[in-house]
C-alpha atoms as a PDB file:
ATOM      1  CA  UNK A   1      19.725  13.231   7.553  1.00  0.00           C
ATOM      2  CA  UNK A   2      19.959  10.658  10.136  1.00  0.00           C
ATOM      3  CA  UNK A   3      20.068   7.059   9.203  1.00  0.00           C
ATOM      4  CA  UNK A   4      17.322   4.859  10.465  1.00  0.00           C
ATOM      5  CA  UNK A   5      19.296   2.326  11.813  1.00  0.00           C
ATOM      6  CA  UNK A   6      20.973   4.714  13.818  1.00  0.00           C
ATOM      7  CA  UNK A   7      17.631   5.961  15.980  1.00  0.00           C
ATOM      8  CA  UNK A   8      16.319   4.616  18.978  1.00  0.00           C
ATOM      9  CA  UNK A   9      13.166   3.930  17.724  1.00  0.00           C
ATOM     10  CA  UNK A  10      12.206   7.857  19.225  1.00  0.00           C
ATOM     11  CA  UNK A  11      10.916   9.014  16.326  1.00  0.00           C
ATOM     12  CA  UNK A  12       6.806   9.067  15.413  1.00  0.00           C
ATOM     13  CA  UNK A  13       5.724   7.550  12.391  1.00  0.00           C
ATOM     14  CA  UNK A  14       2.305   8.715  11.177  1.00  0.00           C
ATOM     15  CA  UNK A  15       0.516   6.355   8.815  1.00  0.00           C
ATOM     16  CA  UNK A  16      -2.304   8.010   6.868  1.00  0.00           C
ATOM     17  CA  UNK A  17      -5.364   5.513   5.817  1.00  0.00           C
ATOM     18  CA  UNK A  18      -7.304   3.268   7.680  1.00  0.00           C
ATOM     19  CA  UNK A  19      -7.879   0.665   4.707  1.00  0.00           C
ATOM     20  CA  UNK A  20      -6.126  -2.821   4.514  1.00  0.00           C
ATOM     21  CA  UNK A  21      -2.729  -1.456   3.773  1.00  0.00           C
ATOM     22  CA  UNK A  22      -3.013   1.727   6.027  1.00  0.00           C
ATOM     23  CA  UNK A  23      -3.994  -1.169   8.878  1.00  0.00           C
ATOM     24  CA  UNK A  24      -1.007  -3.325   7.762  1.00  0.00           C
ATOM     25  CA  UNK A  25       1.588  -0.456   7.819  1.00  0.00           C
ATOM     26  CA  UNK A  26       0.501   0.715  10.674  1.00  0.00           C
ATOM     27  CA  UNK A  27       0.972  -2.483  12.520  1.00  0.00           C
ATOM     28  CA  UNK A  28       4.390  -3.272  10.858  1.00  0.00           C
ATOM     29  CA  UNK A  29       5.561   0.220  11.842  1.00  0.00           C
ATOM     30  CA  UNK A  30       4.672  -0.444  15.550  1.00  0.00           C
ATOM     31  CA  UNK A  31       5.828  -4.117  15.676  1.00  0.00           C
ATOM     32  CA  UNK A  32       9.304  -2.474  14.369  1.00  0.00           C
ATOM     33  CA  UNK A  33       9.413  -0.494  17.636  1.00  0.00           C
ATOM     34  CA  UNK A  34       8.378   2.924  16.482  1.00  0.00           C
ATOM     35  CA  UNK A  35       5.865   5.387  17.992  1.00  0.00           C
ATOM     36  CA  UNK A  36       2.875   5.095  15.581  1.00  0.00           C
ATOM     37  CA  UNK A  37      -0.184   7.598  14.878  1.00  0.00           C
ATOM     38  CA  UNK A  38      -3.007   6.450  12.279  1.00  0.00           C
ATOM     39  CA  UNK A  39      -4.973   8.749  11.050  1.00  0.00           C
ATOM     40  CA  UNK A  40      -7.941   8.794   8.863  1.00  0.00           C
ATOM     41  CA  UNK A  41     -11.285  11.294   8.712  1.00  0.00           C
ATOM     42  CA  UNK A  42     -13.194   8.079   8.956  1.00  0.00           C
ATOM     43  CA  UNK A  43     -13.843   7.173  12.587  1.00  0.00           C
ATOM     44  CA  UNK A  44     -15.422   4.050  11.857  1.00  0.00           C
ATOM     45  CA  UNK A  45     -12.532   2.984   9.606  1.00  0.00           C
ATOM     46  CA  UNK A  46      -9.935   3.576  12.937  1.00  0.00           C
ATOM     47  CA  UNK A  47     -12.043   1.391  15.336  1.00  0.00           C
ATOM     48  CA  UNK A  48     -11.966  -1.158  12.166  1.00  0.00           C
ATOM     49  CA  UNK A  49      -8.517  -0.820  11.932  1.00  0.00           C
ATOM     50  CA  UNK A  50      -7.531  -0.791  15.716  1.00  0.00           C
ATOM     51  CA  UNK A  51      -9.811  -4.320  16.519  1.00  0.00           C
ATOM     52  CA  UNK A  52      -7.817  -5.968  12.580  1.00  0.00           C
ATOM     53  CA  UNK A  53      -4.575  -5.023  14.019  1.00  0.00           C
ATOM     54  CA  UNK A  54      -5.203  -6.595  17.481  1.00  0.00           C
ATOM     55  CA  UNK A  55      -6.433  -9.534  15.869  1.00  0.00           C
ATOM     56  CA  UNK A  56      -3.996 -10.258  14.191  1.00  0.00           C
ATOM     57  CA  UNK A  57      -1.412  -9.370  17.050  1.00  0.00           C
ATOM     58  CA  UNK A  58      -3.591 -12.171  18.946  1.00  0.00           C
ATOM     59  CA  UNK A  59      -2.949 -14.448  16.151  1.00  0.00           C
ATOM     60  CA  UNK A  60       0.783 -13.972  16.082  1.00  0.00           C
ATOM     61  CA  UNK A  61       0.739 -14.424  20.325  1.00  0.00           C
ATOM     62  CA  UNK A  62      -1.498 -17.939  19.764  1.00  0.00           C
ATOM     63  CA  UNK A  63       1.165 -18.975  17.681  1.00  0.00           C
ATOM     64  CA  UNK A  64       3.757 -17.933  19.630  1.00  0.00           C
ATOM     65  CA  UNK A  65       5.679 -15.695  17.289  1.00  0.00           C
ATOM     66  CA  UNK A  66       5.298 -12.608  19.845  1.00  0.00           C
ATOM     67  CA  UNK A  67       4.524 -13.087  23.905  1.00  0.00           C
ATOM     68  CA  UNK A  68       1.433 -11.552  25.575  1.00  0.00           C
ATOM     69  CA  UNK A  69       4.430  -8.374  26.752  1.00  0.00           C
ATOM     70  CA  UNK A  70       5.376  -7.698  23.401  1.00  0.00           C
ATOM     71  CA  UNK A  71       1.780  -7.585  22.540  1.00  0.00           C
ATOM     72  CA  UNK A  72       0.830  -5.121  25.162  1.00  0.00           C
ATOM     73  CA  UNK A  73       3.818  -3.124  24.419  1.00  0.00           C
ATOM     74  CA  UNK A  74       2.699  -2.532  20.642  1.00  0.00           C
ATOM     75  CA  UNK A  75      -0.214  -2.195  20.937  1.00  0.00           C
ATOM     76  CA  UNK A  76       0.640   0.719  23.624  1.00  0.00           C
ATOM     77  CA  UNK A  77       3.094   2.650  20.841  1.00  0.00           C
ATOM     78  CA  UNK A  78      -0.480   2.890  18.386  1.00  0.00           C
ATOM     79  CA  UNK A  79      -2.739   5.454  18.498  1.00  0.00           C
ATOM     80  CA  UNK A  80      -5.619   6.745  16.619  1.00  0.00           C
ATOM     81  CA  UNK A  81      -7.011   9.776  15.394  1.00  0.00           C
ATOM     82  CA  UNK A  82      -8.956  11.423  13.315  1.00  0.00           C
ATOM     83  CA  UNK A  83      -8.012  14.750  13.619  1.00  0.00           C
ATOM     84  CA  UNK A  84      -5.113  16.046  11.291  1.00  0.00           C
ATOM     85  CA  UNK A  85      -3.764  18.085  14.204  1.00  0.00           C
ATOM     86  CA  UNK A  86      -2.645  15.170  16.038  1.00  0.00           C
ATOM     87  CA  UNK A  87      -0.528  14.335  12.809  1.00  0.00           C
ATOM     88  CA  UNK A  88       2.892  15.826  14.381  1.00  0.00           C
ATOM     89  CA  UNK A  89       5.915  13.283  13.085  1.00  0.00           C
ATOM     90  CA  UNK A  90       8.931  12.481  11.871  1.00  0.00           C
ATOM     91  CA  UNK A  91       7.740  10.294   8.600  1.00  0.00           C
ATOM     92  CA  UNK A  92       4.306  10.274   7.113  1.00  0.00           C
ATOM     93  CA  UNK A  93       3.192   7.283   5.009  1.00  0.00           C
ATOM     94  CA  UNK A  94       0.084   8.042   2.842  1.00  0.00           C
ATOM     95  CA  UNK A  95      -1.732   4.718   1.677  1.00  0.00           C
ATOM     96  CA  UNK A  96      -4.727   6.373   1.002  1.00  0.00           C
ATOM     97  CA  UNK A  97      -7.117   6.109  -2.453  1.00  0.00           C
ATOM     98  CA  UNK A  98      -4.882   5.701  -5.622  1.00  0.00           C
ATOM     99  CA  UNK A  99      -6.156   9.618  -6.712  1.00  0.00           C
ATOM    100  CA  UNK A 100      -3.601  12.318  -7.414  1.00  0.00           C
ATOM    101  CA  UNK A 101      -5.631  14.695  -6.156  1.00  0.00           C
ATOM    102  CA  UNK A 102      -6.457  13.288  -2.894  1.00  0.00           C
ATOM    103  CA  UNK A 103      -2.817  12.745  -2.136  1.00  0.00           C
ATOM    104  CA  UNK A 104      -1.268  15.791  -3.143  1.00  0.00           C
ATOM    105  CA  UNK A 105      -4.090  17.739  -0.803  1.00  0.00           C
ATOM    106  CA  UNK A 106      -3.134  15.166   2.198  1.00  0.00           C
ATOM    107  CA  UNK A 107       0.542  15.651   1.445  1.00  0.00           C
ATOM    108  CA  UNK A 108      -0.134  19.776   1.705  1.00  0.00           C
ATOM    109  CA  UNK A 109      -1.863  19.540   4.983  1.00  0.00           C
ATOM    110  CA  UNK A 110       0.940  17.174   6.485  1.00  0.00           C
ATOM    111  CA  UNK A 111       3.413  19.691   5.231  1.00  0.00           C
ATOM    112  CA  UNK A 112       2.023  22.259   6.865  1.00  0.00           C
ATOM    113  CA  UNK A 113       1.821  20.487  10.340  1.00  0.00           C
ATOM    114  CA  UNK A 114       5.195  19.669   9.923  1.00  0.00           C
ATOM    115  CA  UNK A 115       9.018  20.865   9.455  1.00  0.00           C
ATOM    116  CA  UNK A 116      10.676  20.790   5.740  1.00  0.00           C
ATOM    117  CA  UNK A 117      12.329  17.684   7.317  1.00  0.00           C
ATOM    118  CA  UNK A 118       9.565  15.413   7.425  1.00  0.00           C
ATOM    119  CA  UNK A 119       9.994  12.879   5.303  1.00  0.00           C
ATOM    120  CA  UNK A 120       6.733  11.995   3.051  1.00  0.00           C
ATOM    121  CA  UNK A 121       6.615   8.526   1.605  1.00  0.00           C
ATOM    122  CA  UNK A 122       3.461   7.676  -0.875  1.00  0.00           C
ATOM    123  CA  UNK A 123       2.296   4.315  -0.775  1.00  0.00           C
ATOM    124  CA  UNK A 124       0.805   4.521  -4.300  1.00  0.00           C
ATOM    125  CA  UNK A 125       0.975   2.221  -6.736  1.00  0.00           C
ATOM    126  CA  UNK A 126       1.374   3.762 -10.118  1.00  0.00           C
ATOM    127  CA  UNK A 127       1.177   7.514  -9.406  1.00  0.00           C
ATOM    128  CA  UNK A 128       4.339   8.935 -10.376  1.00  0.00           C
ATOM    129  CA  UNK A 129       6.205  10.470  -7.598  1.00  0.00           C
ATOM    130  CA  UNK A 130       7.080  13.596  -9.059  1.00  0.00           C
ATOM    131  CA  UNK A 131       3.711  14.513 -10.179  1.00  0.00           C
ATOM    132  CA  UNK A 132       2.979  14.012  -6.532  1.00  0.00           C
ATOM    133  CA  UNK A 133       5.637  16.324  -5.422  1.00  0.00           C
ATOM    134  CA  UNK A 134       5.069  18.978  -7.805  1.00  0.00           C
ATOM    135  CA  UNK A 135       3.236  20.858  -5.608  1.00  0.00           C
ATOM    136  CA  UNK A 136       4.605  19.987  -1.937  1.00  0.00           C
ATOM    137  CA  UNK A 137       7.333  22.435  -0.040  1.00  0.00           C
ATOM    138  CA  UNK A 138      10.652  21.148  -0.209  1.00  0.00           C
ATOM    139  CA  UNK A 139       9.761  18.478  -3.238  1.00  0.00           C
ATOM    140  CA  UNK A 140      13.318  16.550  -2.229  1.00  0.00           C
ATOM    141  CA  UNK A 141      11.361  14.624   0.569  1.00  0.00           C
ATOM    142  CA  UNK A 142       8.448  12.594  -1.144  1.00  0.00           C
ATOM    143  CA  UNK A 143       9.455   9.624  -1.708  1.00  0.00           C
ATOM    144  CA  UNK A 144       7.526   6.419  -2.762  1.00  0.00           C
ATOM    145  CA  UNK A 145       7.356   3.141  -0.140  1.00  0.00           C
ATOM    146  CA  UNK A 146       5.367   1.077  -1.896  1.00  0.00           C
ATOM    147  CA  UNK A 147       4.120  -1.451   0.635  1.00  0.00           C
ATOM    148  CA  UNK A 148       2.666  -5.181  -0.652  1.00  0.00           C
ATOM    149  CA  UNK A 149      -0.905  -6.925   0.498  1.00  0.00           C
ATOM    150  CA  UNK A 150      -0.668  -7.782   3.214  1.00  0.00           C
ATOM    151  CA  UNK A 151       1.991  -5.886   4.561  1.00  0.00           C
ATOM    152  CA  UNK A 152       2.398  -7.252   7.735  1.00  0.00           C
ATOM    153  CA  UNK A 153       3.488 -10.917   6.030  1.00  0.00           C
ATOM    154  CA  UNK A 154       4.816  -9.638   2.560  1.00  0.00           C
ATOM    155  CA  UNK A 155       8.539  -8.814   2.684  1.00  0.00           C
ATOM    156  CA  UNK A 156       9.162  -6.478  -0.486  1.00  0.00           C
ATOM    157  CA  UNK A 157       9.046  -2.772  -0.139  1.00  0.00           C
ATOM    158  CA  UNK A 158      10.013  -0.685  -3.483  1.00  0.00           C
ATOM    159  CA  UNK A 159      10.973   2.850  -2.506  1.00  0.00           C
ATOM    160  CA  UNK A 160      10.703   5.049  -5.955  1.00  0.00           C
ATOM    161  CA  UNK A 161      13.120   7.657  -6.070  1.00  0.00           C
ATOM    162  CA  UNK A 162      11.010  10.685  -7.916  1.00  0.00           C
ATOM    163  CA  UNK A 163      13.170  13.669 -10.127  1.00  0.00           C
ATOM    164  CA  UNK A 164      13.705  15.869  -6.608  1.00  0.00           C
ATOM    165  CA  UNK A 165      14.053  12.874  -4.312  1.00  0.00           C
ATOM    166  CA  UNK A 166      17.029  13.588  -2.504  1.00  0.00           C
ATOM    167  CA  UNK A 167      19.637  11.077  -2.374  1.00  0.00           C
ATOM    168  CA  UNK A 168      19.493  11.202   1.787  1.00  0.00           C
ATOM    169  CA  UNK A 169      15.493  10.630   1.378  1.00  0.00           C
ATOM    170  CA  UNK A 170      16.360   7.588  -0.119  1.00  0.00           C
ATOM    171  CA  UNK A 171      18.769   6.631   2.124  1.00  0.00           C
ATOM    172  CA  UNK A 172      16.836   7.299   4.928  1.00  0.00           C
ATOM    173  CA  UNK A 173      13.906   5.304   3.598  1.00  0.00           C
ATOM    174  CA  UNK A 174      15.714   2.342   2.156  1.00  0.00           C
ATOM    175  CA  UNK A 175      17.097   1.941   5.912  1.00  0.00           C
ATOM    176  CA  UNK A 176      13.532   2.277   7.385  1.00  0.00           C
ATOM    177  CA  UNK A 177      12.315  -0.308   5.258  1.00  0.00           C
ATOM    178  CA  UNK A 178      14.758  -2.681   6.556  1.00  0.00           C
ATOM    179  CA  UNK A 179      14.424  -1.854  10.010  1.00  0.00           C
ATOM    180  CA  UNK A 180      10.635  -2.428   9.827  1.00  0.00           C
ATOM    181  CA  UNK A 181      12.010  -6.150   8.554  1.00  0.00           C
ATOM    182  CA  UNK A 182      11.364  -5.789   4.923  1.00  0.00           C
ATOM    183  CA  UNK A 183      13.478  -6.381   1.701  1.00  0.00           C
ATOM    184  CA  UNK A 184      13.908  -3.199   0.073  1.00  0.00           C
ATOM    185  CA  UNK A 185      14.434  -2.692  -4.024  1.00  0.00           C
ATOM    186  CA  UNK A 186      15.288   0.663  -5.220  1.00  0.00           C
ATOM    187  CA  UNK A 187      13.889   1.836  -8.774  1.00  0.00           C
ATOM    188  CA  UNK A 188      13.250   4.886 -10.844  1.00  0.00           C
ATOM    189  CA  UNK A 189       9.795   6.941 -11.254  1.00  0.00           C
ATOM    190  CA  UNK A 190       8.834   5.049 -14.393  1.00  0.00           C
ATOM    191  CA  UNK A 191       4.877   3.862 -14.994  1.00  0.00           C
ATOM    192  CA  UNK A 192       3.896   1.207 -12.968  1.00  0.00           C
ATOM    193  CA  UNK A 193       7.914   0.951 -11.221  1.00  0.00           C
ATOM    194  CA  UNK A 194       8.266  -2.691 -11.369  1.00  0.00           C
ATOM    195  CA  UNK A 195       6.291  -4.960  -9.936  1.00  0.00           C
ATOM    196  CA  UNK A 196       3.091  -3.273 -11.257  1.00  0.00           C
ATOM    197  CA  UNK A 197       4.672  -2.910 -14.299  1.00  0.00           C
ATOM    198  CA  UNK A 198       5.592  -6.576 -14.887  1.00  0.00           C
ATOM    199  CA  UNK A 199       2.320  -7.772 -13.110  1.00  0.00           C
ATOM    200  CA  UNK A 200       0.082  -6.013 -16.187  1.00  0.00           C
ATOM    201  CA  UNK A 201       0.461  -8.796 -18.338  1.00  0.00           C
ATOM    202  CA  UNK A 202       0.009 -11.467 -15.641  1.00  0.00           C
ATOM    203  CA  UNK A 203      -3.436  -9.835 -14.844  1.00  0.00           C
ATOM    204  CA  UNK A 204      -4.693  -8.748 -18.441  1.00  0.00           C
ATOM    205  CA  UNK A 205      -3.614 -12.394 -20.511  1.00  0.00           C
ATOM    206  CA  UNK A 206      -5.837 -13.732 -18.323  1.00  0.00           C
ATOM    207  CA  UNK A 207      -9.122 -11.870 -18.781  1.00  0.00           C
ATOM    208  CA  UNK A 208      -8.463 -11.602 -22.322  1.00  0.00           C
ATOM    209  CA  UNK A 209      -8.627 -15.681 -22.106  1.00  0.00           C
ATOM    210  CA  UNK A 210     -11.561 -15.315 -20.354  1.00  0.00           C
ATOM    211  CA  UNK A 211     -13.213 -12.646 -22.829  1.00  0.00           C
ATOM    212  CA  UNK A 212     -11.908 -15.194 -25.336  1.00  0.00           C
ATOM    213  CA  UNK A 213     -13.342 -18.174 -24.140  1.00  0.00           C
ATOM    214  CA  UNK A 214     -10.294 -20.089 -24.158  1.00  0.00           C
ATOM    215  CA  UNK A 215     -10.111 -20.943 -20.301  1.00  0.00           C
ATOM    216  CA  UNK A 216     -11.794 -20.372 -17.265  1.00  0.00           C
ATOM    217  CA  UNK A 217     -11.370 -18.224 -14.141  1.00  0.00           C
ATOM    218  CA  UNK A 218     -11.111 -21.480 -12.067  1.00  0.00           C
ATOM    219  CA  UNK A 219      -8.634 -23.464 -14.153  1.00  0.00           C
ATOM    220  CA  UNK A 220      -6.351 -20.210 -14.833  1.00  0.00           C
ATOM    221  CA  UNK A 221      -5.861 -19.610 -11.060  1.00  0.00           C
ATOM    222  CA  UNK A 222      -5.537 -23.107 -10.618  1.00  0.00           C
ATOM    223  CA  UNK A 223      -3.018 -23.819 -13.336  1.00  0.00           C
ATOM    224  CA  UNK A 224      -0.687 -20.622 -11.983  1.00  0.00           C
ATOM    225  CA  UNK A 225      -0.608 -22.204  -8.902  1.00  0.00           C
ATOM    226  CA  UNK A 226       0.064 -25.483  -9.563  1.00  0.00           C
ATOM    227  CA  UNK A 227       3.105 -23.726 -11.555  1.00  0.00           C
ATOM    228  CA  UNK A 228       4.239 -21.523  -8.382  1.00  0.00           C
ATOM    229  CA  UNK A 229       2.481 -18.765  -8.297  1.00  0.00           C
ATOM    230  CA  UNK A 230       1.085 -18.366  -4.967  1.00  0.00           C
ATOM    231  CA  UNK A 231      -2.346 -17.121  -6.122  1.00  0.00           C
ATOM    232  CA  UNK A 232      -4.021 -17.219  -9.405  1.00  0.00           C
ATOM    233  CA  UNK A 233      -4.277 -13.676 -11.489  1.00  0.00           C
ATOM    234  CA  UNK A 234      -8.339 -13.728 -10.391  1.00  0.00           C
ATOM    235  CA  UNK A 235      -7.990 -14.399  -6.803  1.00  0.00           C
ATOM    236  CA  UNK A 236      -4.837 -11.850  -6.611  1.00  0.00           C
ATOM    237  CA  UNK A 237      -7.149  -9.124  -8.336  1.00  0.00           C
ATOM    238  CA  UNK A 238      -9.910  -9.899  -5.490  1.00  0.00           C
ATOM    239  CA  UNK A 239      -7.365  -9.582  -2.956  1.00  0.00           C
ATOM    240  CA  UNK A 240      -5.848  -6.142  -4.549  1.00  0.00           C
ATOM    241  CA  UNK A 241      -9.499  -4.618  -4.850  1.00  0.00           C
ATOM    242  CA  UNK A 242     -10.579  -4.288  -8.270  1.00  0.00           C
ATOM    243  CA  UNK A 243     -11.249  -0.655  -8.407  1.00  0.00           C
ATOM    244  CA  UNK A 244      -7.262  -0.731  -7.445  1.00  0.00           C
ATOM    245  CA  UNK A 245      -5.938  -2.979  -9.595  1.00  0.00           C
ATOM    246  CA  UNK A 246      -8.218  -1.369 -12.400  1.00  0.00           C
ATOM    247  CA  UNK A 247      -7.205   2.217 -12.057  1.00  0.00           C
ATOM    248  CA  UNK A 248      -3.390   0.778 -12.231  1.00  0.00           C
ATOM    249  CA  UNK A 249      -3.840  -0.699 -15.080  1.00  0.00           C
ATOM    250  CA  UNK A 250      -5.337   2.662 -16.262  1.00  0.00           C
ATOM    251  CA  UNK A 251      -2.232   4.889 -15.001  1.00  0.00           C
ATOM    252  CA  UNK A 252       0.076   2.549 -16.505  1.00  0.00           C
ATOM    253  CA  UNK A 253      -1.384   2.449 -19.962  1.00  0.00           C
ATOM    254  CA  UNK A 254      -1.691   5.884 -20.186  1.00  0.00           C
ATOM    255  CA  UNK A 255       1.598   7.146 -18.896  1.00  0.00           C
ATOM    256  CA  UNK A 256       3.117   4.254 -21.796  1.00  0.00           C
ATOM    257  CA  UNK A 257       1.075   6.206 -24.625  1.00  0.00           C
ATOM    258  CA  UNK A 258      -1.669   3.806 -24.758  1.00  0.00           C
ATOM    259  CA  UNK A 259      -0.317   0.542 -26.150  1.00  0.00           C
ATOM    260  CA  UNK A 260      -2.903  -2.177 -27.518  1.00  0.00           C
ATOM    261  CA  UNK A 261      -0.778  -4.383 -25.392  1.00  0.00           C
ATOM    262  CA  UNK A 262      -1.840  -3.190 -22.104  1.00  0.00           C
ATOM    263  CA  UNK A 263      -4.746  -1.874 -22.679  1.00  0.00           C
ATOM    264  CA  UNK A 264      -7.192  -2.744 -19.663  1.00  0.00           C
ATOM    265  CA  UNK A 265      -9.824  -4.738 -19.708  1.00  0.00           C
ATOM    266  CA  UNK A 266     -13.709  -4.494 -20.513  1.00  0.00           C
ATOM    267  CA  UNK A 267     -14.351  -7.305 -18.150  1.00  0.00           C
ATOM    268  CA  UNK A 268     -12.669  -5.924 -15.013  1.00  0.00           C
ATOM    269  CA  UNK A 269     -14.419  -2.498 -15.564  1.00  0.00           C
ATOM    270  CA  UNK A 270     -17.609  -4.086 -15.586  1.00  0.00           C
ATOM    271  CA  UNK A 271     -16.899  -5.469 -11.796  1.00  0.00           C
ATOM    272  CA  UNK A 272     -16.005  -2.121 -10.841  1.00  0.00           C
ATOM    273  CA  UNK A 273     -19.039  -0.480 -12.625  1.00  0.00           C
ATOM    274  CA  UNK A 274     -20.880  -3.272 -10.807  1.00  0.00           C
ATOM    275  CA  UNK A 275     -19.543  -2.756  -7.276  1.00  0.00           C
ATOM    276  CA  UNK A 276     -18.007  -6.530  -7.282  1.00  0.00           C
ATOM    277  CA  UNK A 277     -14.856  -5.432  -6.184  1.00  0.00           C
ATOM    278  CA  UNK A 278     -13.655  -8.800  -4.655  1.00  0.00           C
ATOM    279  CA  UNK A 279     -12.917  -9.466  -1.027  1.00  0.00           C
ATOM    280  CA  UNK A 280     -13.917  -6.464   0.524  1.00  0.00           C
ATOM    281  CA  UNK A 281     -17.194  -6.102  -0.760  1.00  0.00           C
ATOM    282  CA  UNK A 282     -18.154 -10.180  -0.811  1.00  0.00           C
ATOM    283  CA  UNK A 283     -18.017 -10.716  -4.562  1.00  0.00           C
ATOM    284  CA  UNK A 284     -15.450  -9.990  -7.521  1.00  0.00           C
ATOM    285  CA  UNK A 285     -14.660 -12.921  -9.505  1.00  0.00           C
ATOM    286  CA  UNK A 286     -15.650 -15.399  -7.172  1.00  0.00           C
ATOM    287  CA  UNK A 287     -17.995 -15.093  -4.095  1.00  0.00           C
ATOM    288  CA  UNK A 288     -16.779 -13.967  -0.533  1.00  0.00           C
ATOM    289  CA  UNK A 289     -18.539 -13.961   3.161  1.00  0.00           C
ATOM    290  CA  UNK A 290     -20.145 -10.755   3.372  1.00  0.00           C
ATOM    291  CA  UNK A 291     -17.635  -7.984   4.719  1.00  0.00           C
ATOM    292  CA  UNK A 292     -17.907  -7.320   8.599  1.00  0.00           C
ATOM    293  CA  UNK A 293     -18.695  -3.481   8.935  1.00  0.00           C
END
C-alpha cells in the first residue's frame, strides 16, 4: 500500500452522506488537495451540502485564512452525485446514519464498484468495526476514521483498527488523517473506542442531575464551561443530534453487558421520541432558529 504522504494528491476520495459530518468531510478532504465525490440518494441533501460548504469556504476567504484562488480551486476538486455509479475511488468514507445495517449494505455496493484495494473507512461512532466488516470482500480494508463535529475546525481523528484491519490500512489511514491536517489517535475496536467511551459519563451524570432535581440544564452547561469545557453536556448533545448521541449511548451499554452505570437515559429518549433533536430540528434542550430546508 502506498503511503498517503507519498501521493500527489491524484487519488479520488468519495465521501458518502450529505449530513453535517458528510458536508464537513467532504470539505476537509477537498481543502487537503484531494479529488472529492459526495454522494448521497438525497438530492436535496447535496444542493444543502454544496451551498454549507461554500459558505463556509466564503467565511474562511472573509477572514482571510484562504484567497478567492484557493477557493475556486476547491471548490472545482468537489463534485456531487447521487448516483452510486459515479462512486469510482480510491478511499470511501461512510458518515452515514449510525445503523449497522445501512452501512454494511453501502459498504457492499461500494465494494462492488470498486477494486479489493479500496480502502473503506466508517465514520461511525460506536459500531464496532468488525461487525461492519463481517460481511464486506477483503474484510482487511474497513477501517474506522472517526471524524469530530464539526470536522472542518475539530482536529482529532480516531482511526479504529477492527480484528482484519490490516496493518497497511492503518497505516495508510493514520497518514491520510494527517495530511487532511488532523491529529490522529490510534485505538482498538472496543465499545464506544475512546472518546465516546469516556464522554458517557460526561453526558449521562448530567441528566441524571436533571431527572434528580439537583441542578439545572442552564447552570450544568454553564458550570462545565466556566471549568474548561468548551460546551456544556446539554448544548454538546444538541450539537451531536440527540437521536445520535442516544443510540451511542445505546451501542455502548449494550456491547458492556448492560451496566446500571451507563445505562441511558429516560429523559434523552423522550426528546428523541418527541422529535426535539437539538440544532437541526430547532429544539432539543434548549430552543434553536428553525432549520433552513
Amino acid at each position: 500500500c502506498r503511503k498517503w504522504d507519498d501521493m500527489n494528491h491524484d487519488s479520488i476520495i468519495c465521501v458518502c452522506g450529505a449530513g453535517t459530518m458528510g458536508s464537513g468531510i467532504a470539505q476537509v478532504a477537498a481543502q487537503a488537495g484531494f479529488t472529492t465525490i459526495q454522494f448521497d440518494l438525497n438530492a436535496a441533501m447535496l444542493e444543502k451540502s454544496r451551498a454549507t460548504i461554500h459558505k463556509n469556504l466564503d467565511t474562511l476567504v472573509g477572514k482571510g485564512k484562504i484567497s478567492a484562488e484557493e477557493k475556486a480551486a476547491i471548490s472545482s476538486r468537489l463534485s456531487f452525485t447521487h448516483q452510486p455509479e459515479d462512486c469510482r475511488a480510491q478511499v470511501v468514507i461512510e458518515a452515514i446514519v449510525e445503523k449497522l445495517e445501512a452501512k454494511t449494505q453501502l459498504f457492499t455496493t461500494m465494494a462492488a464498484l470498486n477494486g479489493p484495494d479500496c480502502l473503506l473507512a466508517t465514520n461511525t461512532s460506536s459500531i464496532a468495526i468488525g461487525t461492519i466488516a463481517a460481511s464486506i470482500p477483503h474484510p482487511e480494508r474497513v477501517v474506522g476514521m472517526h471524524f469530530f463535529n464539526p470536522a472542518p475546525l475539530m482536529k482529532l481523528v480516531e482511526v479504529i483498527q477492527g480484528p482484519n484491519t490490516s496493518e497497511a490500512i492503518v497505516a495508510q489511514t493514520l497518514s491520510l488523517a494527517r495530511v487532511m491536517g488532523k491529529t490522529p489517535v490510534l485505538c482498538k475496536d472496543a465499545p464506544g473506542f475512546i472518546v465516546n467511551r469516556v464522554a458517557r459519563h460526561y453526558y449521562l451524570e448530567a441528566m441524571r442531575m436533571v431527572e434528580r432535581g439537583e441542578a439545572g440544564i442552564e447552570n450544568i452547561d454553564a458550570v462545565m464551561e466556566a471549568a474548561g469545557f468548551k460546551m456544556g453536556p446539554f448544548k454538546l448533545m444538541d450539537l451531536i443530534g440527540m437521536d445520535i448521541n442516544y443510540g451511542v449511548s445505546n451501542i455502548v451499554w449494550e456491547a458492556l453487558g448492560k451496566p446500571e452505570r451507563l445505562r441511558p437515559s429516560d429523559l434523552q429518549r423522550d426528546k428523541v421520541a418527541a422529535g426535539a433533536l437539538g440544532r437541526k430540528t430547532g429544539k432539543g434542550f434548549y430552543q434553536y432558529p428553525a432549520p433552513t430546508q
